[in-house]
C-alpha atoms as a PDB file:
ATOM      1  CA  UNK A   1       0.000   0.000   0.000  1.00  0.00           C
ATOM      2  CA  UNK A   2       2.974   2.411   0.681  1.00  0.00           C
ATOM      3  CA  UNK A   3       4.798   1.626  -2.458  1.00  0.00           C
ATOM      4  CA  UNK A   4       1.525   2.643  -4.336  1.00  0.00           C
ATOM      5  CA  UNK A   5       1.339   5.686  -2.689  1.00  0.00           C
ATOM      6  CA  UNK A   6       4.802   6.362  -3.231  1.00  0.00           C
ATOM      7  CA  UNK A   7       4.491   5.881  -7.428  1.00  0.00           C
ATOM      8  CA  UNK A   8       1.176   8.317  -7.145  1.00  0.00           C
ATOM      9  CA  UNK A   9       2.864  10.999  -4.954  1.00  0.00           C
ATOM     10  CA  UNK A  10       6.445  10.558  -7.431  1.00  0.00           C
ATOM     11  CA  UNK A  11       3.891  10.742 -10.280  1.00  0.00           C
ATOM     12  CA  UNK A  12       1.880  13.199  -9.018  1.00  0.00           C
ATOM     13  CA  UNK A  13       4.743  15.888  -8.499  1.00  0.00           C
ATOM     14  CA  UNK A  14       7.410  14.106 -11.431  1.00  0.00           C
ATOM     15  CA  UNK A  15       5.050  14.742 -14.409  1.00  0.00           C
ATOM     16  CA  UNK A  16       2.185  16.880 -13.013  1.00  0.00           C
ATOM     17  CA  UNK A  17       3.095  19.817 -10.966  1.00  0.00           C
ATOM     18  CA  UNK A  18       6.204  20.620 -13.864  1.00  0.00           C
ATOM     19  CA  UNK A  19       3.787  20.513 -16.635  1.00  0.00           C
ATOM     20  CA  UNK A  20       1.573  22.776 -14.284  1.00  0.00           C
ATOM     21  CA  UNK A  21       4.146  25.201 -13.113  1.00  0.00           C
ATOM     22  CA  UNK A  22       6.157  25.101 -16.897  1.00  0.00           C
ATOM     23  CA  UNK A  23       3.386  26.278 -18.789  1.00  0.00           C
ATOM     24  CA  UNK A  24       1.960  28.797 -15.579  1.00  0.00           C
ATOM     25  CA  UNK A  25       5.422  30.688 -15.827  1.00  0.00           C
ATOM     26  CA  UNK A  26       6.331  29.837 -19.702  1.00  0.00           C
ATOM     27  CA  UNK A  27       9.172  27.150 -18.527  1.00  0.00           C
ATOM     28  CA  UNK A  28      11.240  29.386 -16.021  1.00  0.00           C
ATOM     29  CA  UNK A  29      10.775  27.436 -13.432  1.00  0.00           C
ATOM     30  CA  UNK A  30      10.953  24.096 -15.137  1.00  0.00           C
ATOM     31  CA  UNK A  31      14.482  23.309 -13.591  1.00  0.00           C
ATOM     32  CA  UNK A  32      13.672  24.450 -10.579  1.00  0.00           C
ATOM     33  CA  UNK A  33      10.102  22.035 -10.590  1.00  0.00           C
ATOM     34  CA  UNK A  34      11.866  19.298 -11.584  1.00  0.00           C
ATOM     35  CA  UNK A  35      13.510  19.019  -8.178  1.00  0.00           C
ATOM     36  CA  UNK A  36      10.402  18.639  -6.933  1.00  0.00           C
ATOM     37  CA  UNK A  37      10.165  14.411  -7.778  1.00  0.00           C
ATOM     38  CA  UNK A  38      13.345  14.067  -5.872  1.00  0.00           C
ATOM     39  CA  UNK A  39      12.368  15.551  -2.985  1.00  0.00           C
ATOM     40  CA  UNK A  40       8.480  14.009  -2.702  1.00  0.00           C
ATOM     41  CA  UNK A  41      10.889  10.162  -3.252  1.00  0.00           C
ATOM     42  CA  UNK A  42      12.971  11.102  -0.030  1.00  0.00           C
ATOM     43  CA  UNK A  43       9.930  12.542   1.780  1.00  0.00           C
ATOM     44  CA  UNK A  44       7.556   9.459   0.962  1.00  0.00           C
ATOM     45  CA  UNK A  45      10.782   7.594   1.598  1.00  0.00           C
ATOM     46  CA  UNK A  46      11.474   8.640   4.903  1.00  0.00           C
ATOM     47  CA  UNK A  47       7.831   8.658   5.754  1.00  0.00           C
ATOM     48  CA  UNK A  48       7.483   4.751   5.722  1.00  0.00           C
END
């Protein structure tokens, strides 16, 4: 059941919130979003 909700949350803010925040700001803070999946694995990670 964790390991599912670890895929949706590394999903969730891998693909999602980029796309989101890319095409809010016109791709300025794509690096910076992308980030974002690495730090939702070690939360989720450390969370179990």
């Amino acid at each position: 059941m964790k390991m599912l909700l670890l895929v949706v949350y590394f999903v969730l803010f891998g693909f999602v919130w980029p796309v989101y925040l890319s095409s809010r700001t016109r791709g300025r803070l794509l690096l910076t979003s992308m980030a974002a999946p690495w730090v939702a694995f070690w939360l989720a990670w450390f969370a179990r």
